[in-house]
PDB file of N, CA and C in Angstrom:
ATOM      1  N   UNK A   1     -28.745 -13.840  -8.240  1.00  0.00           N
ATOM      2  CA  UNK A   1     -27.811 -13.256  -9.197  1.00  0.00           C
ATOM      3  C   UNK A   1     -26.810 -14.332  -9.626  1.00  0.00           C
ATOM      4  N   UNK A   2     -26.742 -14.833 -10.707  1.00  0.00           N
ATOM      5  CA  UNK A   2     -25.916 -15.383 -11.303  1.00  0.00           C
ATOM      6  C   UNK A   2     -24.501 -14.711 -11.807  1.00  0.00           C
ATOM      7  N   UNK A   3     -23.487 -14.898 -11.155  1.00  0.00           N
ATOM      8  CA  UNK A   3     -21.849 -14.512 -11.537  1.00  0.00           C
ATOM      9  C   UNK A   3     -20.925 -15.421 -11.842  1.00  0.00           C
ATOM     10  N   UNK A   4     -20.670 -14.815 -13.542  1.00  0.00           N
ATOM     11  CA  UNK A   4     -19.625 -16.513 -13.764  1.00  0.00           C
ATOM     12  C   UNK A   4     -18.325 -15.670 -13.949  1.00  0.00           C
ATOM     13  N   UNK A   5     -17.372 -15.840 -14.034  1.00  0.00           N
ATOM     14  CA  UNK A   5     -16.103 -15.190 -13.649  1.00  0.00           C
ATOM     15  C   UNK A   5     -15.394 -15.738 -14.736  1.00  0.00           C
ATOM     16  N   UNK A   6     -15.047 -14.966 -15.768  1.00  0.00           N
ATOM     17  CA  UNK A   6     -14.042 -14.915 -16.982  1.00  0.00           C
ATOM     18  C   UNK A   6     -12.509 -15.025 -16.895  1.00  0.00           C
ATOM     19  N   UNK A   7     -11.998 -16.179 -16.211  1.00  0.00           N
ATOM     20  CA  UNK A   7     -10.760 -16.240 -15.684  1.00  0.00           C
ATOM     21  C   UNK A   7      -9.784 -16.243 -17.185  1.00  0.00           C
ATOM     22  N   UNK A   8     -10.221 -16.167 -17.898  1.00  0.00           N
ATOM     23  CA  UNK A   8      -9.464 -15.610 -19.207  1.00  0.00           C
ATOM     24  C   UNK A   8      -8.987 -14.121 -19.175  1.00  0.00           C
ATOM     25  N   UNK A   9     -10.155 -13.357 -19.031  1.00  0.00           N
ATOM     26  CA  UNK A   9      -9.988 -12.087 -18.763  1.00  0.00           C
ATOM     27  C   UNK A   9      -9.139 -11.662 -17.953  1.00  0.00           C
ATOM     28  N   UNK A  10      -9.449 -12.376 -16.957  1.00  0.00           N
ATOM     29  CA  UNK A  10      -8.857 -12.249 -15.724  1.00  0.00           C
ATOM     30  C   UNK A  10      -7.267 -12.106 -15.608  1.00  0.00           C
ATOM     31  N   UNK A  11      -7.088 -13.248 -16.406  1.00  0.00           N
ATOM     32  CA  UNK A  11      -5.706 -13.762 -16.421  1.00  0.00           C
ATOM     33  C   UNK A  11      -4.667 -12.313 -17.309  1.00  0.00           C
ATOM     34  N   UNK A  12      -5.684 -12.486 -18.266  1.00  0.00           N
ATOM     35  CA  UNK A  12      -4.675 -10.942 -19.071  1.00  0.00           C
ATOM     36  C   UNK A  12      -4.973  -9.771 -18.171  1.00  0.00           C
ATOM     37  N   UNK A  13      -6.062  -9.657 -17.801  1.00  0.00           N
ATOM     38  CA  UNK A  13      -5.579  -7.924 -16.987  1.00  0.00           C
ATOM     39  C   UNK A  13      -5.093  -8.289 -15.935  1.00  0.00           C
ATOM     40  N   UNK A  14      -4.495  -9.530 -15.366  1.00  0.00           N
ATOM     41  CA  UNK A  14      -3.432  -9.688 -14.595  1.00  0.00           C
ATOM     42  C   UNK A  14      -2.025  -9.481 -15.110  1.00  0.00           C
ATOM     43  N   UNK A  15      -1.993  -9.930 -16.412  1.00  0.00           N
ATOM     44  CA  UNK A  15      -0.888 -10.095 -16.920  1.00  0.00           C
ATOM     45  C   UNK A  15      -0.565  -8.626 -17.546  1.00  0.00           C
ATOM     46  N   UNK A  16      -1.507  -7.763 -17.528  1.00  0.00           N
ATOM     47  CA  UNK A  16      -1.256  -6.553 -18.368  1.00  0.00           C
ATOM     48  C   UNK A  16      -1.393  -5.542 -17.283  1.00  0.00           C
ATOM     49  N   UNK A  17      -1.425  -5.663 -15.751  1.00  0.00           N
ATOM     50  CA  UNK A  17      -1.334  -5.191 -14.681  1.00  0.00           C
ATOM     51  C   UNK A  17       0.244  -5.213 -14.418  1.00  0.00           C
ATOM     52  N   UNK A  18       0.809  -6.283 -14.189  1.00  0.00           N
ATOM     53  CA  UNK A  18       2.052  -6.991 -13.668  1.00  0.00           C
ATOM     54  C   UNK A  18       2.887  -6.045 -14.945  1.00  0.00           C
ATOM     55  N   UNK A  19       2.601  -5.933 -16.235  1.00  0.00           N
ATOM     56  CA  UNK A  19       3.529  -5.639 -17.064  1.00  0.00           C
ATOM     57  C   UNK A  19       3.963  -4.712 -17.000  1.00  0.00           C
ATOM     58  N   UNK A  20       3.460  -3.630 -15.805  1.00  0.00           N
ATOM     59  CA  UNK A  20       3.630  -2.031 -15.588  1.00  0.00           C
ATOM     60  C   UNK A  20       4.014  -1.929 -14.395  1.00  0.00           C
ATOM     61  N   UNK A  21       3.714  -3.004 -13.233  1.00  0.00           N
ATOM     62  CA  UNK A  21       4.236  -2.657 -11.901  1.00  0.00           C
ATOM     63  C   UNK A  21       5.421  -3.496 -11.970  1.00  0.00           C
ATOM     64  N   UNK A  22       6.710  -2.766 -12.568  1.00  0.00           N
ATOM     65  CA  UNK A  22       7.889  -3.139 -12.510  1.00  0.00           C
ATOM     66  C   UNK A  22       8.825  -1.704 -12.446  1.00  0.00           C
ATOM     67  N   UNK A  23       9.823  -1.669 -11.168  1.00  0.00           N
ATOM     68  CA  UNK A  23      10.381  -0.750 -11.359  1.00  0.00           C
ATOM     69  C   UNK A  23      10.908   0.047 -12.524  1.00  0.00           C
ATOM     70  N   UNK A  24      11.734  -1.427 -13.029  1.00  0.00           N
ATOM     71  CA  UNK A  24      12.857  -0.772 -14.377  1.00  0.00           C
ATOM     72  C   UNK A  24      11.566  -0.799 -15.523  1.00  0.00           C
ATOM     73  N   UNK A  25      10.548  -1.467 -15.634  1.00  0.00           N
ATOM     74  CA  UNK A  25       9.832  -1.008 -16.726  1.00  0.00           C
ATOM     75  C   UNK A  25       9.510  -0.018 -16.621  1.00  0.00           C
ATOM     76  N   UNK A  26       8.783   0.920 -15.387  1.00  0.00           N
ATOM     77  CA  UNK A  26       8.377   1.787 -15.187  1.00  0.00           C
ATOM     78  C   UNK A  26       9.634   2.822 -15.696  1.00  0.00           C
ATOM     79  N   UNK A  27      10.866   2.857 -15.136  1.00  0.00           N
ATOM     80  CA  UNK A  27      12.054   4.006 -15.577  1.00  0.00           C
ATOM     81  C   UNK A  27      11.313   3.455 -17.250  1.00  0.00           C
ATOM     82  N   UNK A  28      11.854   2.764 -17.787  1.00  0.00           N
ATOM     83  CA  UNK A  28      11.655   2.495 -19.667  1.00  0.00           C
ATOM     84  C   UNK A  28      10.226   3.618 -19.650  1.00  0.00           C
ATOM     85  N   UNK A  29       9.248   3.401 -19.231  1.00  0.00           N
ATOM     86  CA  UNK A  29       7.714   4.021 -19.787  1.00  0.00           C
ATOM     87  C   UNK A  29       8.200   5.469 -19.444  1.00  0.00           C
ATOM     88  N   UNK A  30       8.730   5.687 -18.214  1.00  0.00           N
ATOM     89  CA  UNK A  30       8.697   7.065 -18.025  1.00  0.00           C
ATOM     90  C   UNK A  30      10.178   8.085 -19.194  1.00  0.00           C
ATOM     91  N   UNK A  31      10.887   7.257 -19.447  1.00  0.00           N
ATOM     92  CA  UNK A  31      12.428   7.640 -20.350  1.00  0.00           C
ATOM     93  C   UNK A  31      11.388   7.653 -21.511  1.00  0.00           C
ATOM     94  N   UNK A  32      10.912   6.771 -22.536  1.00  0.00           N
ATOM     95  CA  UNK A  32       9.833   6.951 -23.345  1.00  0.00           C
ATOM     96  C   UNK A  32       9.060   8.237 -23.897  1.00  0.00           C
ATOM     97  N   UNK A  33       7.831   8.327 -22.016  1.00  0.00           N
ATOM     98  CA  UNK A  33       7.324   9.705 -22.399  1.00  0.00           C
ATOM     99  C   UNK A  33       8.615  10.861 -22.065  1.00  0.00           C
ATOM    100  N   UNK A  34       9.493  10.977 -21.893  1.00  0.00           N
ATOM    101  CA  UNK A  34      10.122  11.727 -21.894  1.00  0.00           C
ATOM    102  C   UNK A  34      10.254  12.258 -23.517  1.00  0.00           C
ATOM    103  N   UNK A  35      10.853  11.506 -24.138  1.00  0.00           N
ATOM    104  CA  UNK A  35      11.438  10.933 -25.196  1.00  0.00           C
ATOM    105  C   UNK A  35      10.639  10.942 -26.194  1.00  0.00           C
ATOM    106  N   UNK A  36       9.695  10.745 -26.587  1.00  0.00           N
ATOM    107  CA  UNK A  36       9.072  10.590 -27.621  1.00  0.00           C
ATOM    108  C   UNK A  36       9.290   8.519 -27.990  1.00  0.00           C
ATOM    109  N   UNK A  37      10.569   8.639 -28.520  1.00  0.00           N
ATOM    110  CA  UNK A  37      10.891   7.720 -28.815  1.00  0.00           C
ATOM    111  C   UNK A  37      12.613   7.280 -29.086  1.00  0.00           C
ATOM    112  N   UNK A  38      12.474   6.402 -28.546  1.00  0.00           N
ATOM    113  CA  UNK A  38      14.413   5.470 -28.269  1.00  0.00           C
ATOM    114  C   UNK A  38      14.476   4.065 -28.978  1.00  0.00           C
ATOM    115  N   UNK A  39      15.692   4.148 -29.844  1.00  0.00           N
ATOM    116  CA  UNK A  39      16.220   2.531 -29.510  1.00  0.00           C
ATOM    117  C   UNK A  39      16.909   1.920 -28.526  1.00  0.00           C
ATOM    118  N   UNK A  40      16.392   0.562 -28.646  1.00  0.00           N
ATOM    119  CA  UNK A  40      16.830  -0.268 -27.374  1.00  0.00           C
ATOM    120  C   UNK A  40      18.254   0.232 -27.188  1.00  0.00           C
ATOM    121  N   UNK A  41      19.338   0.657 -27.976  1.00  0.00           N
ATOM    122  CA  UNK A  41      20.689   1.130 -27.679  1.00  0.00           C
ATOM    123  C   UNK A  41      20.799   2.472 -26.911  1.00  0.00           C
ATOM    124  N   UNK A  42      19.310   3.322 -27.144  1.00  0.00           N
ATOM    125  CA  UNK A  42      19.560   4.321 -25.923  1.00  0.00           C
ATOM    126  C   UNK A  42      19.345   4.326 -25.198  1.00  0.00           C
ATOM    127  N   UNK A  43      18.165   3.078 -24.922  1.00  0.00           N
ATOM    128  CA  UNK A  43      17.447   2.855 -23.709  1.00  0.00           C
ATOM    129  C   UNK A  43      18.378   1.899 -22.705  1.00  0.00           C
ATOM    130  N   UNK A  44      19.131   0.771 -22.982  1.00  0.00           N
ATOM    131  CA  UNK A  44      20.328   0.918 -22.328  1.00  0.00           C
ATOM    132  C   UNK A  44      21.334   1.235 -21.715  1.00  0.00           C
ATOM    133  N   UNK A  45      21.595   2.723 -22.559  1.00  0.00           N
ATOM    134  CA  UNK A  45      22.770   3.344 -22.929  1.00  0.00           C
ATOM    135  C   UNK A  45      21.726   4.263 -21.366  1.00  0.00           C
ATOM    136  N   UNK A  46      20.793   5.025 -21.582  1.00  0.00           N
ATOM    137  CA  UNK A  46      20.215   5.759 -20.832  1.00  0.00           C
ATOM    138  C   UNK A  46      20.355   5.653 -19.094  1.00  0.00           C
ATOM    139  N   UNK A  47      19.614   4.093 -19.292  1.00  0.00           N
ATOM    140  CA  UNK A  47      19.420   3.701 -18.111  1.00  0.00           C
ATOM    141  C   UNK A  47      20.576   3.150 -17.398  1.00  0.00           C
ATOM    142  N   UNK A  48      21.356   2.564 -17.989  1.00  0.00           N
ATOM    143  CA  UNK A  48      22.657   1.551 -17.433  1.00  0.00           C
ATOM    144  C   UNK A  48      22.221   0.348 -16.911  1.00  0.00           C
ATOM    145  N   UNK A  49      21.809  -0.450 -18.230  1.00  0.00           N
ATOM    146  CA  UNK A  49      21.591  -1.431 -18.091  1.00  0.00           C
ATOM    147  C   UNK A  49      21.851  -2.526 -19.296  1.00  0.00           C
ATOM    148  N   UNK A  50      22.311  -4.046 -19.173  1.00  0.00           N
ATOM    149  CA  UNK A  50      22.756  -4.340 -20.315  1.00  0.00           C
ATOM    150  C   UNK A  50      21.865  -4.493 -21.350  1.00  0.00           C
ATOM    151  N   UNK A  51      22.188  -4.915 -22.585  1.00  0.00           N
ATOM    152  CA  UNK A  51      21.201  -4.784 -23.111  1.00  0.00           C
ATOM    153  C   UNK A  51      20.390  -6.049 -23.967  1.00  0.00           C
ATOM    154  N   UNK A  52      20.367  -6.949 -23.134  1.00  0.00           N
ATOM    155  CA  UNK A  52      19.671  -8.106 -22.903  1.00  0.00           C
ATOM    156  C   UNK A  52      18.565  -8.036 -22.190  1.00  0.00           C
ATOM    157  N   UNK A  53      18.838  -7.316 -21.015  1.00  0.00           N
ATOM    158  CA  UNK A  53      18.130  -6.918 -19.574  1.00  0.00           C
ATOM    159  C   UNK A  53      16.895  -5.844 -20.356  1.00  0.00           C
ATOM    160  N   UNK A  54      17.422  -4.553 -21.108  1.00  0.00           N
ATOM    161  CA  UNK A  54      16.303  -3.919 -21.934  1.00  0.00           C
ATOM    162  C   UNK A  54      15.957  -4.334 -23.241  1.00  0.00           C
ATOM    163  N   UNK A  55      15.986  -5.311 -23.842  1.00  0.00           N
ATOM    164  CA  UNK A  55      15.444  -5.946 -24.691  1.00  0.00           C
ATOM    165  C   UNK A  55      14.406  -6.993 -24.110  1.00  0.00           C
ATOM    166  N   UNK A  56      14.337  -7.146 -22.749  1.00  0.00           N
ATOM    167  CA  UNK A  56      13.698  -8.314 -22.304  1.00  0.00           C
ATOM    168  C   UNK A  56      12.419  -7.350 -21.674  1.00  0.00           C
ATOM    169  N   UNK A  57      12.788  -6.289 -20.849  1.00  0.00           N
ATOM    170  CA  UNK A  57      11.589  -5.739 -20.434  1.00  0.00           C
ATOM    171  C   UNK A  57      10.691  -4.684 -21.586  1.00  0.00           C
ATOM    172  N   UNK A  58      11.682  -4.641 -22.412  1.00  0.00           N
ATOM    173  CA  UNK A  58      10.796  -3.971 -23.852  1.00  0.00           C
ATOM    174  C   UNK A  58       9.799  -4.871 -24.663  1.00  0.00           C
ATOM    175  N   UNK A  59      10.357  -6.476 -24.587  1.00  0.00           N
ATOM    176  CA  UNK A  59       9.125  -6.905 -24.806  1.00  0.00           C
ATOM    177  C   UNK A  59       8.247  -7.562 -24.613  1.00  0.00           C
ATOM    178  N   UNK A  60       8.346  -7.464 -22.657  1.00  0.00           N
ATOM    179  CA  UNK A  60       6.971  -7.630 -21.837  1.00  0.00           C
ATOM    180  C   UNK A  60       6.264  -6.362 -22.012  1.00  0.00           C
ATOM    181  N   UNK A  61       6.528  -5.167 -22.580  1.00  0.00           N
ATOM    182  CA  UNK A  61       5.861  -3.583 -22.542  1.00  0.00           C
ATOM    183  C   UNK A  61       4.910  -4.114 -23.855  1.00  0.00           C
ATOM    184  N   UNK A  62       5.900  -4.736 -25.009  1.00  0.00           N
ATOM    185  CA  UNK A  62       5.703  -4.399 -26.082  1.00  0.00           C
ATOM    186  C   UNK A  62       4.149  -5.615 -26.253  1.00  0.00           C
ATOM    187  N   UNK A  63       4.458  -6.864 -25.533  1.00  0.00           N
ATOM    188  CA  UNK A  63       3.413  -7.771 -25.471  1.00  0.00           C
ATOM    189  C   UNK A  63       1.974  -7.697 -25.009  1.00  0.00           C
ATOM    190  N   UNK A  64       2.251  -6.595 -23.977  1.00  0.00           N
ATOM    191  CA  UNK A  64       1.052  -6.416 -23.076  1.00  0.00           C
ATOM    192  C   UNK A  64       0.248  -4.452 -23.915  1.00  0.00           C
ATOM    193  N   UNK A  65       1.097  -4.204 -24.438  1.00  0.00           N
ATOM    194  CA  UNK A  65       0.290  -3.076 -25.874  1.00  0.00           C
ATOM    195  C   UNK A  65       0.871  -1.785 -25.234  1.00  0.00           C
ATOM    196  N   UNK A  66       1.392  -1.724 -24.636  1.00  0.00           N
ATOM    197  CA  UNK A  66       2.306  -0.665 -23.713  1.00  0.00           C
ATOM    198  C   UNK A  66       3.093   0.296 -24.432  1.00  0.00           C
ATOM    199  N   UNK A  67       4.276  -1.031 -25.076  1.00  0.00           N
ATOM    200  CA  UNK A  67       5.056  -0.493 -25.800  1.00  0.00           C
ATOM    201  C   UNK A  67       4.857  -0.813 -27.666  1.00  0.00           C
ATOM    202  N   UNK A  68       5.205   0.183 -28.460  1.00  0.00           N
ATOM    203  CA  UNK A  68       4.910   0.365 -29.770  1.00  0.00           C
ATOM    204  C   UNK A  68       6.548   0.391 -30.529  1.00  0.00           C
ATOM    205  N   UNK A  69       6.831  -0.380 -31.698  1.00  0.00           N
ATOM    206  CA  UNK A  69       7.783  -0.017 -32.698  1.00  0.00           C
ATOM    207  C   UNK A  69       7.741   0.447 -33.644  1.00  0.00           C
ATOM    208  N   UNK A  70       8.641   1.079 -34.184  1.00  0.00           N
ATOM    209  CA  UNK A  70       8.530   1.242 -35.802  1.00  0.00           C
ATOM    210  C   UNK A  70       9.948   1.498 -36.056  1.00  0.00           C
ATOM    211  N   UNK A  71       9.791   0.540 -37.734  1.00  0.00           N
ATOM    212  CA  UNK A  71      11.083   0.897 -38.197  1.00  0.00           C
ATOM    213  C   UNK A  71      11.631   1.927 -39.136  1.00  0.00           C
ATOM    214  N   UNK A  72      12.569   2.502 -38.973  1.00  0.00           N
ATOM    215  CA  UNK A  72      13.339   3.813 -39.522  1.00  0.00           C
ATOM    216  C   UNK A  72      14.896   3.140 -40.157  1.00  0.00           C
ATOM    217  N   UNK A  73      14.641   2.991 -41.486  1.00  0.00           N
ATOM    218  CA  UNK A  73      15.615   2.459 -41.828  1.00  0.00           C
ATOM    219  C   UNK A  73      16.240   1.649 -40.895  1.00  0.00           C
ATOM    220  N   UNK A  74      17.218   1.314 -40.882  1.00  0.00           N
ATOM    221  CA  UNK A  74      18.148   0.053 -39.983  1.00  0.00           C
ATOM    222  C   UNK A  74      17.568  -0.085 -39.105  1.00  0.00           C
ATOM    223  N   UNK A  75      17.162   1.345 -37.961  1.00  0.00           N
ATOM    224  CA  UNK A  75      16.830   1.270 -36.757  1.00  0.00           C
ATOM    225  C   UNK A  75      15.311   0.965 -36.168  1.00  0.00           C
ATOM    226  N   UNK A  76      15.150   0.531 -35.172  1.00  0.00           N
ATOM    227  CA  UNK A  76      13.736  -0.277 -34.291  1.00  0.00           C
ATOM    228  C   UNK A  76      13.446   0.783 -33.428  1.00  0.00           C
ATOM    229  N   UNK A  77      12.451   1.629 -33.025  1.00  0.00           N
ATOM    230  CA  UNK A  77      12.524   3.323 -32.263  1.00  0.00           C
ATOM    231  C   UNK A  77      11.086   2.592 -31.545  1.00  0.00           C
ATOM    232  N   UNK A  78      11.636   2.644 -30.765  1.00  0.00           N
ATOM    233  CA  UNK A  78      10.024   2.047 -29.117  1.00  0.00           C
ATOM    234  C   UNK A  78       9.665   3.815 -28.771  1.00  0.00           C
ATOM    235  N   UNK A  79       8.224   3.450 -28.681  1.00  0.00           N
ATOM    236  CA  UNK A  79       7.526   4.548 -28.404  1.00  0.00           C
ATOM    237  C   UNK A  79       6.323   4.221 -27.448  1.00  0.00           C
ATOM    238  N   UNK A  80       5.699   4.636 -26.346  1.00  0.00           N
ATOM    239  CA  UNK A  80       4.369   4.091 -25.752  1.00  0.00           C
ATOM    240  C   UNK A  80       3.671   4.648 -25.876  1.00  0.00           C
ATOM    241  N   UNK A  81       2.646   3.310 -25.954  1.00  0.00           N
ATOM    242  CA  UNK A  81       0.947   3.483 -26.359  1.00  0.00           C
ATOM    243  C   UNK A  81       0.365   4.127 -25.351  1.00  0.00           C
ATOM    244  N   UNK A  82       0.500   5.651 -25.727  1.00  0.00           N
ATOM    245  CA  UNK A  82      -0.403   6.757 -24.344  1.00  0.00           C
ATOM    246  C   UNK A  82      -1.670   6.500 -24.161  1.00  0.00           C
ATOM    247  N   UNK A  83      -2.416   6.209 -25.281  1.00  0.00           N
ATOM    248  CA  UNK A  83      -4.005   6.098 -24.863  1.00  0.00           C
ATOM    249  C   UNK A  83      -4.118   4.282 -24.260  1.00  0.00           C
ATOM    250  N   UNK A  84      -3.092   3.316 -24.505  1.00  0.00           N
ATOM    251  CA  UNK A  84      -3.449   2.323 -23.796  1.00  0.00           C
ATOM    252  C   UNK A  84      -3.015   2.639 -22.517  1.00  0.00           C
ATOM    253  N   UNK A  85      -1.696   3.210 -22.048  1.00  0.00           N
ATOM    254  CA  UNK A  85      -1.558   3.640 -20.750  1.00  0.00           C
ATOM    255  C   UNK A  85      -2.927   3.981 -19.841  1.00  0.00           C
ATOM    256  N   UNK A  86      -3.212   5.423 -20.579  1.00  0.00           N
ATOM    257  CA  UNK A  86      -4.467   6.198 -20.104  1.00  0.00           C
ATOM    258  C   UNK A  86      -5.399   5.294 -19.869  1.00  0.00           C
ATOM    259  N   UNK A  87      -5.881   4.361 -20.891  1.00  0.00           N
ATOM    260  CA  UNK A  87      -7.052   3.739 -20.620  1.00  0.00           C
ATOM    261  C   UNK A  87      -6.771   2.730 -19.109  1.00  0.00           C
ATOM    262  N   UNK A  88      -5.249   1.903 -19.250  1.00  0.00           N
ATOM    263  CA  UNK A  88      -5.230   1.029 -17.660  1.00  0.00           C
ATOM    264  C   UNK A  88      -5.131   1.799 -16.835  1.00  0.00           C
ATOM    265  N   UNK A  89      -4.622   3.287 -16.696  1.00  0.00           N
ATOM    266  CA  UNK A  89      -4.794   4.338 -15.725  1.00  0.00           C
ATOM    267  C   UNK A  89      -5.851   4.575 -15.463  1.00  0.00           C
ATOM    268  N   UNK A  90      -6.904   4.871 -16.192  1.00  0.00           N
ATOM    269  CA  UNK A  90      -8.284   5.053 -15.477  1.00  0.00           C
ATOM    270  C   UNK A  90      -9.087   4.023 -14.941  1.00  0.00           C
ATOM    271  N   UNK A  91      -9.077   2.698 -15.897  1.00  0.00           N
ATOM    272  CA  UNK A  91      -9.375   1.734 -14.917  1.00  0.00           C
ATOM    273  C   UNK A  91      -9.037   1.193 -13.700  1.00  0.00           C
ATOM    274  N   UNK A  92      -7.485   1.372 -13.452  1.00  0.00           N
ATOM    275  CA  UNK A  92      -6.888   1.630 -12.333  1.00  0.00           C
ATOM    276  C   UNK A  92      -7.552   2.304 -11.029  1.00  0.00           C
ATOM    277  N   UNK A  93      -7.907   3.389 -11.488  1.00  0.00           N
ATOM    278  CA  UNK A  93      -8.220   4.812 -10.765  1.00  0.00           C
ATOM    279  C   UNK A  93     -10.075   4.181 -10.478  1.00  0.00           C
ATOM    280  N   UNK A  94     -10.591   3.376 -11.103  1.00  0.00           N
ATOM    281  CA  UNK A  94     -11.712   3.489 -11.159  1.00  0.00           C
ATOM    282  C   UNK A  94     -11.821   2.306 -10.188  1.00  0.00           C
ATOM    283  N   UNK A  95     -10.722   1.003 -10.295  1.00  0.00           N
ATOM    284  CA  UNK A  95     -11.326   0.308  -9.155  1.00  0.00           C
ATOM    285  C   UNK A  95     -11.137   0.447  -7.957  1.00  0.00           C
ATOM    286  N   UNK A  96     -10.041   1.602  -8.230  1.00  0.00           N
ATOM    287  CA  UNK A  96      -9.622   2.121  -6.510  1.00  0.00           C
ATOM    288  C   UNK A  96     -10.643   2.672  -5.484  1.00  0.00           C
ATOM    289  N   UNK A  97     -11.392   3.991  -6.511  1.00  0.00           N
ATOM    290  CA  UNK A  97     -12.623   4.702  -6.064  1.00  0.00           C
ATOM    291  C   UNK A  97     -13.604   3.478  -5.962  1.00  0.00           C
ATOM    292  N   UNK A  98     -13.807   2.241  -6.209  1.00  0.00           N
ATOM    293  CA  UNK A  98     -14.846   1.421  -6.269  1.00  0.00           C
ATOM    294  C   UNK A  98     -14.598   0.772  -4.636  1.00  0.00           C
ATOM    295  N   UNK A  99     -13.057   0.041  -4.303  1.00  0.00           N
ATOM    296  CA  UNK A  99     -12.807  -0.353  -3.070  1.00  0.00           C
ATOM    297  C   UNK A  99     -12.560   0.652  -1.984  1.00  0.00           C
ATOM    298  N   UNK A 100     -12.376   1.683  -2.188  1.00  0.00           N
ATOM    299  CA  UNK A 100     -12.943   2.943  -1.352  1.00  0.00           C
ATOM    300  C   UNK A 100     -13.873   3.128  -1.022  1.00  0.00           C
ATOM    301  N   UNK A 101     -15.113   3.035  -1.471  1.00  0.00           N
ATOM    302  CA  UNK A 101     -16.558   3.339  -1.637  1.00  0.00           C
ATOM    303  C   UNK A 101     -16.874   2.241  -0.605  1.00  0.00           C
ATOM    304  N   UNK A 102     -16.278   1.079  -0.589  1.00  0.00           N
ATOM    305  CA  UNK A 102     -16.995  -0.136   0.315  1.00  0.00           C
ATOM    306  C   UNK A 102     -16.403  -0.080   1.661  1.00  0.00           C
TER     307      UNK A 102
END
C-alpha cells in the first residue's frame, strides 16, 4: 500500500481545528448562534473584552470560514457559517468513532 501524506492538507485542517478550540472564540461562536448576528461593538460590549482582543479572534473565525460578514450600511454584522461548523463537527465526530473503533 502506498501512503503519501498531504501535509498541505494537513496543515489547514490543523489550522482550521485550532481556530475553534479556543475558549473566547468558542464564547464569540456560541454569542453568534445565539444571536443571529453582532458587531464587533457588541461582541465586545457582550463579552467584556477590549476590542482589539475581539477583532483579533473574529478574524482567526473569519479566516478559517467559521465566521461570515456583511455590510449594513456603516455597520460590519459577523454571523457563523452553520453548515461549515456542522460539516468540522461531523468530521470531528467521525474521527473520534474511527479512534474508538481501534
Amino acid at each position: 500500500m502506498n501512503f503519501q501524506l498531504d501535509t498541505i492538507a494537513i496543515k489547514k485542517a490543523a489550522m482550521i481545528i485550532r481556530s475553534v478550540n479556543h475558549k473566547l472564540r468558542n464564547s464569540i461562536i456560541k454569542l453568534l448562534l445565539e444571536n443571529d448576528k453582532l458587531t464587533v461593538t457588541e461582541i465586545f460590549i457582550k463579552l467584556r473584552l477590549e476590542q482589539s482582543v475581539a477583532s483579533q479572534h473574529l478574524s482567526i473565525l473569519r479566516r478559517s470560514g467559521f465566521a461570515e460578514t456583511t455590510r449594513e450600511g456603516k455597520n460590519i454584522y459577523y454571523s457563523i457559517n452553520k453548515e461549515k461548523l456542522a460539516s468540522i463537527q461531523s468530521i470531528v465526530l467521525n474521527l473520534i468513532e474511527d479512534y474508538k473503533a481501534k
